[in-house]
Protein backbone atom coordinates (compact mmCIF):
# COMPACT_ATOMS: atom_id res chain seq x y z
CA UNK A 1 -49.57 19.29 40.70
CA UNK A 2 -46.19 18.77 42.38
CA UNK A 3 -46.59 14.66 41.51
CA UNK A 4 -47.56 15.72 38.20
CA UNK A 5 -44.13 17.32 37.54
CA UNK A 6 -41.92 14.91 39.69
CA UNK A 7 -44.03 12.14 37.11
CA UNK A 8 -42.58 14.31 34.62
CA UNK A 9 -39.02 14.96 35.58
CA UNK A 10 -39.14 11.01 36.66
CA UNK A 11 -39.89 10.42 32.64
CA UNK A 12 -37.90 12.62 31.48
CA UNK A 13 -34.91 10.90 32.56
CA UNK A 14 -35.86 7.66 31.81
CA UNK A 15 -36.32 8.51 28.34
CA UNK A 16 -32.92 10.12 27.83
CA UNK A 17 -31.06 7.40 29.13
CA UNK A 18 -32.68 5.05 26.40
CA UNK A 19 -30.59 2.39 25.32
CA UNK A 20 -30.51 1.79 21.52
CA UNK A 21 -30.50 -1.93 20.16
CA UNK A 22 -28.82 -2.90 16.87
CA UNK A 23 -29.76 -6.62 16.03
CA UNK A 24 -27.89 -8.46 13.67
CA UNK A 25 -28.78 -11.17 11.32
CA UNK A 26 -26.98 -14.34 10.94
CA UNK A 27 -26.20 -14.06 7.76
CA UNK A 28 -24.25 -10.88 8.86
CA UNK A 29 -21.65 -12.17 11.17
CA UNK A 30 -21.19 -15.29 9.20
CA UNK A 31 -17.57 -15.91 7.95
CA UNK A 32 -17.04 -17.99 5.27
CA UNK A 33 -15.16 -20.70 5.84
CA UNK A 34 -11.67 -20.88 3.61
CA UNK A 35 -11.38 -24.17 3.12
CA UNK A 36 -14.80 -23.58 0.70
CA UNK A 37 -12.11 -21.70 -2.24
CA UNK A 38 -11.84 -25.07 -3.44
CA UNK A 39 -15.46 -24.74 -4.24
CA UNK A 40 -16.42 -20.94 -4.72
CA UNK A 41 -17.39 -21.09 -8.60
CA UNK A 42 -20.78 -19.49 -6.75
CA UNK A 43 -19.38 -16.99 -4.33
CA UNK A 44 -20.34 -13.56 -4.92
CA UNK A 45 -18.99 -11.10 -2.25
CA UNK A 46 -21.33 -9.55 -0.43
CA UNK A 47 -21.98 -6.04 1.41
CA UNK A 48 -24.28 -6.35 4.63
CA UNK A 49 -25.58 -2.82 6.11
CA UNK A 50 -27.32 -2.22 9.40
CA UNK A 51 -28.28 1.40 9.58
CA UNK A 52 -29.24 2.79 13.53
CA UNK A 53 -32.56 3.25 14.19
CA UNK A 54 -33.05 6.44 17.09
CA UNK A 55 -36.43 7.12 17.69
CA UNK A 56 -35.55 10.43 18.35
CA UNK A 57 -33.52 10.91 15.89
CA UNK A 58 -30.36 12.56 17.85
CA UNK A 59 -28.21 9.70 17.31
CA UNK A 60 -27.18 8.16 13.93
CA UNK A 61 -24.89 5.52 12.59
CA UNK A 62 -24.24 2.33 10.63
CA UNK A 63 -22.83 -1.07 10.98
CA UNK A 64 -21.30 -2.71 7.75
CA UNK A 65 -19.92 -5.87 6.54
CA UNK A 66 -17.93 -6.57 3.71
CA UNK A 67 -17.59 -10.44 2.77
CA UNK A 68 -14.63 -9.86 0.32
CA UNK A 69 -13.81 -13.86 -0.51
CA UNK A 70 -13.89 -17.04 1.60
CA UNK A 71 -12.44 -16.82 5.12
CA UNK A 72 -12.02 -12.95 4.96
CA UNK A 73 -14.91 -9.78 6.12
CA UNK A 74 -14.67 -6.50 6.89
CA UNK A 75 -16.79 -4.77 9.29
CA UNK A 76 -16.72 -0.92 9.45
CA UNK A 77 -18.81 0.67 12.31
CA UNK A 78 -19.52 4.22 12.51
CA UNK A 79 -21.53 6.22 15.45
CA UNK A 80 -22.39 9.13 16.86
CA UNK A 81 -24.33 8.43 20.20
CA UNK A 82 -26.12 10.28 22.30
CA UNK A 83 -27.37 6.90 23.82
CA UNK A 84 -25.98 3.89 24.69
CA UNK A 85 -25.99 1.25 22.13
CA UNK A 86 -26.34 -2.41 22.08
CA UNK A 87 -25.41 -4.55 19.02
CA UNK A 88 -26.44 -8.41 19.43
CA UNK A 89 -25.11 -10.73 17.16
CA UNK A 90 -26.75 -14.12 16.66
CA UNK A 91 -25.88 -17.82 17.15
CA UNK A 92 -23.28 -18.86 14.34
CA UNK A 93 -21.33 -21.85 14.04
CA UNK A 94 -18.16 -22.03 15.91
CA UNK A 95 -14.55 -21.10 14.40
CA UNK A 96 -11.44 -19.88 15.27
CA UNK A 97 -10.17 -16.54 13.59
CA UNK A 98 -7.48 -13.84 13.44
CA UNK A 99 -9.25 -10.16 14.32
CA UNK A 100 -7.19 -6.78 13.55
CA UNK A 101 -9.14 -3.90 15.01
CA UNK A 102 -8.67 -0.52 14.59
CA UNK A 103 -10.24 2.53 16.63
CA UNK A 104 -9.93 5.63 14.60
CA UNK A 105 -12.38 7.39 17.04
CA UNK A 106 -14.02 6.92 20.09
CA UNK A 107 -13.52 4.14 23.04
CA UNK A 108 -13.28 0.77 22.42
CA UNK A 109 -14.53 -0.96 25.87
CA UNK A 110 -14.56 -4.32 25.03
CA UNK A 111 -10.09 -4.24 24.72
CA UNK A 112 -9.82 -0.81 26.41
CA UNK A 113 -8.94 0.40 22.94
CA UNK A 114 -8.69 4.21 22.48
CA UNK A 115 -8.38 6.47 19.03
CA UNK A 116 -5.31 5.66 17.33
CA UNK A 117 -4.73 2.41 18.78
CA UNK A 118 -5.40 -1.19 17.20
CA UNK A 119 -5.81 -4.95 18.20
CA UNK A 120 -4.11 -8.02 16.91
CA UNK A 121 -6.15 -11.44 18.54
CA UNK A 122 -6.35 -14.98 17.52
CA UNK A 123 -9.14 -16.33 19.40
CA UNK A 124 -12.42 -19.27 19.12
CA UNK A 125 -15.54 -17.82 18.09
CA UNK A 126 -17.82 -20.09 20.55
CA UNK A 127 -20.31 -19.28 17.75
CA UNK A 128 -23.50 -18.38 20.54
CA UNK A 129 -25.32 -15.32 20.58
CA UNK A 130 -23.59 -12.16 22.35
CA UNK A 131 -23.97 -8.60 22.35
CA UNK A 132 -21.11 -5.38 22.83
CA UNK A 133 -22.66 -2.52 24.52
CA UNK A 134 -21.30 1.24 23.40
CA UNK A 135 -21.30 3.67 25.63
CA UNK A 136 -23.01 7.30 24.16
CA UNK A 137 -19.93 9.06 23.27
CA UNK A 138 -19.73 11.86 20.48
CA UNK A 139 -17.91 10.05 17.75
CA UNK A 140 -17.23 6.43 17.28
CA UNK A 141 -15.01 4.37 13.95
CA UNK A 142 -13.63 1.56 13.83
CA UNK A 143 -12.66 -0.71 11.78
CA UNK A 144 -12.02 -4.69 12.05
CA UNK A 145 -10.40 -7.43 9.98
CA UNK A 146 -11.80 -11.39 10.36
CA UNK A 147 -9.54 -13.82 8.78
CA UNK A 148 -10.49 -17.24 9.17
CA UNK A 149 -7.84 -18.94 11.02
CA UNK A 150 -6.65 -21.76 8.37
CA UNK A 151 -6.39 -19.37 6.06
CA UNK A 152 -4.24 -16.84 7.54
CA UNK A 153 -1.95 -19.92 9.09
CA UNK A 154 -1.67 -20.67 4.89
CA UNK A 155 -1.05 -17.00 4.18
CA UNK A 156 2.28 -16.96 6.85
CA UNK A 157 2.75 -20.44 7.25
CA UNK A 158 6.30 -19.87 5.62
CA UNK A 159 7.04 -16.78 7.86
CA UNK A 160 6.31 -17.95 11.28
CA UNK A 161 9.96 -17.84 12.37
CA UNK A 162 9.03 -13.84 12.58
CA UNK A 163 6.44 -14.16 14.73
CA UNK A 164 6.41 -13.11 18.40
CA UNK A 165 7.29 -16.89 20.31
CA UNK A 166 3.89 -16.43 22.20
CA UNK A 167 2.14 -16.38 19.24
CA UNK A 168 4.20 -18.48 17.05
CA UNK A 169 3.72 -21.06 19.67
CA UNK A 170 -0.53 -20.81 19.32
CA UNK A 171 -0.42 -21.23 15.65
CA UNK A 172 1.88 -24.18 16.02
CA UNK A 173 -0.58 -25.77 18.37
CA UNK A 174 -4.05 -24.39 18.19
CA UNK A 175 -6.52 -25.85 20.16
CA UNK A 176 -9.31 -25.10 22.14
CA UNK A 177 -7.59 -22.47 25.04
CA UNK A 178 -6.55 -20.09 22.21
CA UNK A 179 -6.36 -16.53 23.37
CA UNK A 180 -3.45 -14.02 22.26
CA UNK A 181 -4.25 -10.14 22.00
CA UNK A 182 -1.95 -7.81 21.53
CA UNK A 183 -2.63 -3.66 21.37
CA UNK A 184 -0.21 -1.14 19.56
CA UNK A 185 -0.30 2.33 17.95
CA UNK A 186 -1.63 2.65 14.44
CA UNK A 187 1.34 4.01 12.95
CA UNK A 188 1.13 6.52 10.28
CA UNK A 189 1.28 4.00 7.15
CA UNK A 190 -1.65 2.18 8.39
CA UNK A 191 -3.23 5.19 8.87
CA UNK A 192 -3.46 5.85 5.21
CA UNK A 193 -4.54 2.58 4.65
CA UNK A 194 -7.39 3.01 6.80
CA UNK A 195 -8.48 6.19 5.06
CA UNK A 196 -8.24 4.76 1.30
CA UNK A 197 -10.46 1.65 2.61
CA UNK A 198 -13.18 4.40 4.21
CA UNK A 199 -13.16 5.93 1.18
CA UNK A 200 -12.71 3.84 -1.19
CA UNK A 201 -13.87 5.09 -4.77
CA UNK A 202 -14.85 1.78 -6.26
CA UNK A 203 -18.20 -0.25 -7.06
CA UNK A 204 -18.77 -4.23 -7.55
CA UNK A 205 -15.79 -6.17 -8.83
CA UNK A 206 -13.57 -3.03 -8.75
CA UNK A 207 -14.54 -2.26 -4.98
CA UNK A 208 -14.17 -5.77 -3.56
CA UNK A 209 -10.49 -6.51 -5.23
CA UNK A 210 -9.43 -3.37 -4.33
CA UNK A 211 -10.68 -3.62 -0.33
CA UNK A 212 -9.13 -7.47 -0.17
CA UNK A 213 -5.88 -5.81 -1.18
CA UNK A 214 -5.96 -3.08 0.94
CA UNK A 215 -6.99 -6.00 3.93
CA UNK A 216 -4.01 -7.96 3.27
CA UNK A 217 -1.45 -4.80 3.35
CA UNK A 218 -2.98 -3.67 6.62
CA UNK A 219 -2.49 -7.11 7.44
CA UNK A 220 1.33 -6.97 6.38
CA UNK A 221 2.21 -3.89 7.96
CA UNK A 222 0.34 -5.24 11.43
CA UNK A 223 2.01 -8.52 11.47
CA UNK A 224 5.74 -6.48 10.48
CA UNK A 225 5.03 -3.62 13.39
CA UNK A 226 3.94 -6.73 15.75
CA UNK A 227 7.85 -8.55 15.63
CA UNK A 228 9.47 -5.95 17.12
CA UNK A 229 6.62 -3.98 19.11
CA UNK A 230 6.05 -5.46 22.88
CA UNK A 231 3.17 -5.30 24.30
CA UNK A 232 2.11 -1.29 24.31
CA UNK A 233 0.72 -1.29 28.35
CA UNK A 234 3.67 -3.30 30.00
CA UNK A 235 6.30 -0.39 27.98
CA UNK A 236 5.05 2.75 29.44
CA UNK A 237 4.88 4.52 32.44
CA UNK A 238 2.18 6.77 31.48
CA UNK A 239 -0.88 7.00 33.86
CA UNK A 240 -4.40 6.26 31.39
CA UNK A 241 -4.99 10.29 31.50
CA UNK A 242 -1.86 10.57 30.35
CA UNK A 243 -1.85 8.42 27.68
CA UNK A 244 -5.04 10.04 26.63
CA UNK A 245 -3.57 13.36 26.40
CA UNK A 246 -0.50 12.09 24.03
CA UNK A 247 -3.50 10.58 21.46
CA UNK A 248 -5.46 14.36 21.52
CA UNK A 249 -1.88 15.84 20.94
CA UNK A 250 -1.51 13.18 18.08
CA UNK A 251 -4.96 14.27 16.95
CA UNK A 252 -4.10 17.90 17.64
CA UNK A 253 -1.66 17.64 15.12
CA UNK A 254 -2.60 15.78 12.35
CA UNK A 255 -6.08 18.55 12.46
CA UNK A 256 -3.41 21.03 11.95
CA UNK A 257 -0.05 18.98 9.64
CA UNK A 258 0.21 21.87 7.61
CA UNK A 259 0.69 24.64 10.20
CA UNK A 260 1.68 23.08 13.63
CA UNK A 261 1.70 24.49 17.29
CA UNK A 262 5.12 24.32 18.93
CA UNK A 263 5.45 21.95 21.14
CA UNK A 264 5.17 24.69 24.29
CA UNK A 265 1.86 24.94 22.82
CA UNK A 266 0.85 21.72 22.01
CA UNK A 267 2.13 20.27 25.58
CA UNK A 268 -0.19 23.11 26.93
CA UNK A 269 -3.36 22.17 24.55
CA UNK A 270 -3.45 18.77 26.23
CA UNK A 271 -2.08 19.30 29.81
CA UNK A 272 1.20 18.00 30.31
CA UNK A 273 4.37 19.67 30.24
CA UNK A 274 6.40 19.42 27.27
CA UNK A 275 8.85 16.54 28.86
CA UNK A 276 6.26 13.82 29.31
CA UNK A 277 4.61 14.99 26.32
CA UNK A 278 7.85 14.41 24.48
CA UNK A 279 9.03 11.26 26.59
CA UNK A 280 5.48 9.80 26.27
CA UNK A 281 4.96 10.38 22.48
CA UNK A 282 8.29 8.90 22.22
CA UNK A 283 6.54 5.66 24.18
CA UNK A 284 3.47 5.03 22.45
CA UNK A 285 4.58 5.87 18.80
CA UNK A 286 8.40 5.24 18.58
CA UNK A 287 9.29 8.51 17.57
CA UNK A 288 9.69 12.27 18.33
CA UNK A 289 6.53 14.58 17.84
CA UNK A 290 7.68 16.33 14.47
CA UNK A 291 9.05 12.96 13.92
CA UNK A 292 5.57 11.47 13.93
CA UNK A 293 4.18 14.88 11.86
CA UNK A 294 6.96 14.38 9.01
CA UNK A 295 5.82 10.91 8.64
CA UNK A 296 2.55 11.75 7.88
CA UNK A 297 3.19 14.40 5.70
CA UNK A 298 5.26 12.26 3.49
CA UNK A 299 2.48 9.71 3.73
CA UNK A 300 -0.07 12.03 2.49
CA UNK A 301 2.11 13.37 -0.21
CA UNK A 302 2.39 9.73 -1.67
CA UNK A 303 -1.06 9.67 -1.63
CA UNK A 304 -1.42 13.21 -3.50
CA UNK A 305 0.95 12.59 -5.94
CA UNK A 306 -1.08 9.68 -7.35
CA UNK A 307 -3.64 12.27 -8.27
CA UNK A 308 -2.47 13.05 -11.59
CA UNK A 309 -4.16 16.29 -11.59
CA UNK A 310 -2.04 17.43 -8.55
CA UNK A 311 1.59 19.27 -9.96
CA UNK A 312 4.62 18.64 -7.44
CA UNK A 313 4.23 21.97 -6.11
CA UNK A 314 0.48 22.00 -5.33
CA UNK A 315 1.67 18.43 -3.27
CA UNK A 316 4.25 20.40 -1.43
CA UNK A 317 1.84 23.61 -0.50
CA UNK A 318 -0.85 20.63 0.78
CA UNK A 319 0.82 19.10 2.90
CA UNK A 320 2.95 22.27 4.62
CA UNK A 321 6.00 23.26 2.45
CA UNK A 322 6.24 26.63 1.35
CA UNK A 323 9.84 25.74 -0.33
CA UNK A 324 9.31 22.94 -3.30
CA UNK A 325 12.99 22.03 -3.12
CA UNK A 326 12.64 21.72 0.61
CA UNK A 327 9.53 19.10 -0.06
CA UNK A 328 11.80 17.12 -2.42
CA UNK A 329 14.55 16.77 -0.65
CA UNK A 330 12.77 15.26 2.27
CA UNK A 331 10.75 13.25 -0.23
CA UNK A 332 13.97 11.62 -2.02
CA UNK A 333 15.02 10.88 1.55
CA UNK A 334 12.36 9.10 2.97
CA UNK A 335 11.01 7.17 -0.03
CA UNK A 336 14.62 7.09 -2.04
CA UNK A 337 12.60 8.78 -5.06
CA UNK A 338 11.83 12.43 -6.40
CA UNK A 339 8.29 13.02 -6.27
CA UNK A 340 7.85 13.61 -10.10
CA UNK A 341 9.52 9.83 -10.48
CA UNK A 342 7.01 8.39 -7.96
CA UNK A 343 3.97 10.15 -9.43
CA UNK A 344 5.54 8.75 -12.64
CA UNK A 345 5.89 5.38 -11.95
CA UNK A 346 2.64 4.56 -9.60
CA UNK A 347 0.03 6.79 -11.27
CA UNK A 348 -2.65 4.85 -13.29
């Protein structure tokens, strides 16, 4: 009897450390080459989903690919785990690209990447089979850009002057040791960016012209934030809890934009006194706490005000102003229009 049950308890654990496997077909993780837009007459874009398979059903997820046009895919990945995970790609032909990456939740392990930060590398796909394990974690998104590398060396072939010199200097003479990663914050205007391509409202032709678009801005606004940003972990002095403590205050209060804590009370949420959570915020983000919450007010208000059902006032209640005149001042300021003008002149 007491084997019996040691079998049992033995078993037991086994089975809930299971490791999930998520295999991926070739024609998957295949990127278009760029130089074949001379000859694309026949390309259709094409949408690629791998949906998790748990046995036991108490973890769920999906991996997707978008192949917008030659030399450019989007792959959205979104988890919750109770398990660890294993995705294996398979053997592809070899090619260098440019990746952006951005974790919206979860950790990244394979750059150290944590929510709210995002990846710039330019790297040589060897092209063999490989696999990325995920560790079982409650939440996981992410989201990554693959541009093929002769086409984004056409797209800012004329702006390379801008570049970061370590970088500049890779493009200029790309060969076989390429390796350049860089990590930053997602700042608050990629951050809607990221939300309009998650939940984007189109189908077919619609869908795909409007995700390339909203690739190449996030592209844009990556490349702009990467000539003056150094690189984020030789900047601060934060210790990794603490660093993890300034995103969960971040998170803290974007969950709550339209009725803050104080910062007393937010320093205290996350465990830090208020000067490192100021000093720190300050670090990874390049602003001031409120700083970072008016940003993404006014960011979410441009969004709002698009919705032609929304009236000015409704957009100022949403996003945390009891006073309308108080919401367009700060409006006018930060995008140098009134809100009615900008609803105006953007709405379709």
């Amino acid at each position: 009897m007491i084997l019996f049950v040691i079998y049992l308890l033995i078993t037991s654990q086994i089975q809930s450390f299971m490791t999930l496997v998520l295999q991926e077909s070739v024609d998957c993780y295949h990127l278009l080459p760029a130089n074949s837009l001379d000859n694309n007459s026949n390309f259709q874009a094409k949408t690629y989903e791998l949906q998790l398979d748990d046995p036991k059903g108490i973890s769920h997820g999906y991996r997707r690919w978008f192949h917008l046009r030659p030399g450019i895919s989007l792959l959205i990945e979104d988890y919750n785990l109770q398990e660890n995970l294993i995705v294996e790609t398979c053997h592809t032909q070899p090619y260098m690209f440019l990746e952006l990456g951005f974790s919206l939740f979860g950790h990244n392990p394979g750059v150290n990447l944590r929510t709210g930060q995002n990846f710039v590398s330019l790297e040589i796909d060897s092209g063999e089979s490989d696999y990325k394990e995920w560790q079982a974690q409650k939440r996981i998104l992410k989201l990554d850009i693959h541009i093929e590398y002769s086409l984004f060396k056409s797209l800012i072939l004329s702006h390379l002057d801008k570049l970061p010199v370590n970088l500049r200097n890779i493009i200029e003479k790309a060969n076989d040791e390429i390796n350049y990663l860089h990590v930053g914050s997602t700042t608050v205007q990629m951050q809607t960016i990221l939300r309009q391509i998650l939940n984007c409202p189109y189908q077919a032709l619609t869908r795909q012209l409007y995700l390339e678009a909203k690739v190449l801005e996030l592209m844009a606004l990556r490349l702009e934030d990467l000539q003056d940003s150094p690189l984020l972990h030789s900047t601060t002095t934060l210790k990794p809890e603490q660093i993890e403590s300034i995103y969960e205050a971040r998170d803290i209060l974007i969950s709550n934009f339209t009725n803050p804590p104080t910062l007393l009370v937010l320093a205290r949420q996350v465990n830090l006194n208020d000067c490192t959570l100021k000093k720190g915020f300050q670090q990874i983000f390049g602003t001031t706490v409120f700083g970072y919450l008016h940003n993404y007010r006014m960011e979410r208000a441009k969004e709002l005000l698009l919705d032609a059902k929304l009236t000015v006032n409704q957009v100022a209640q949403t996003v945390g102003y009891a006073s309308r005149s108080a919401f367009m001042i700060a409006f006018r300021k930060k995008f140098g229009a009134s809100p009615s003008v900008y609803s105006r002149e953007n709405s379709v």
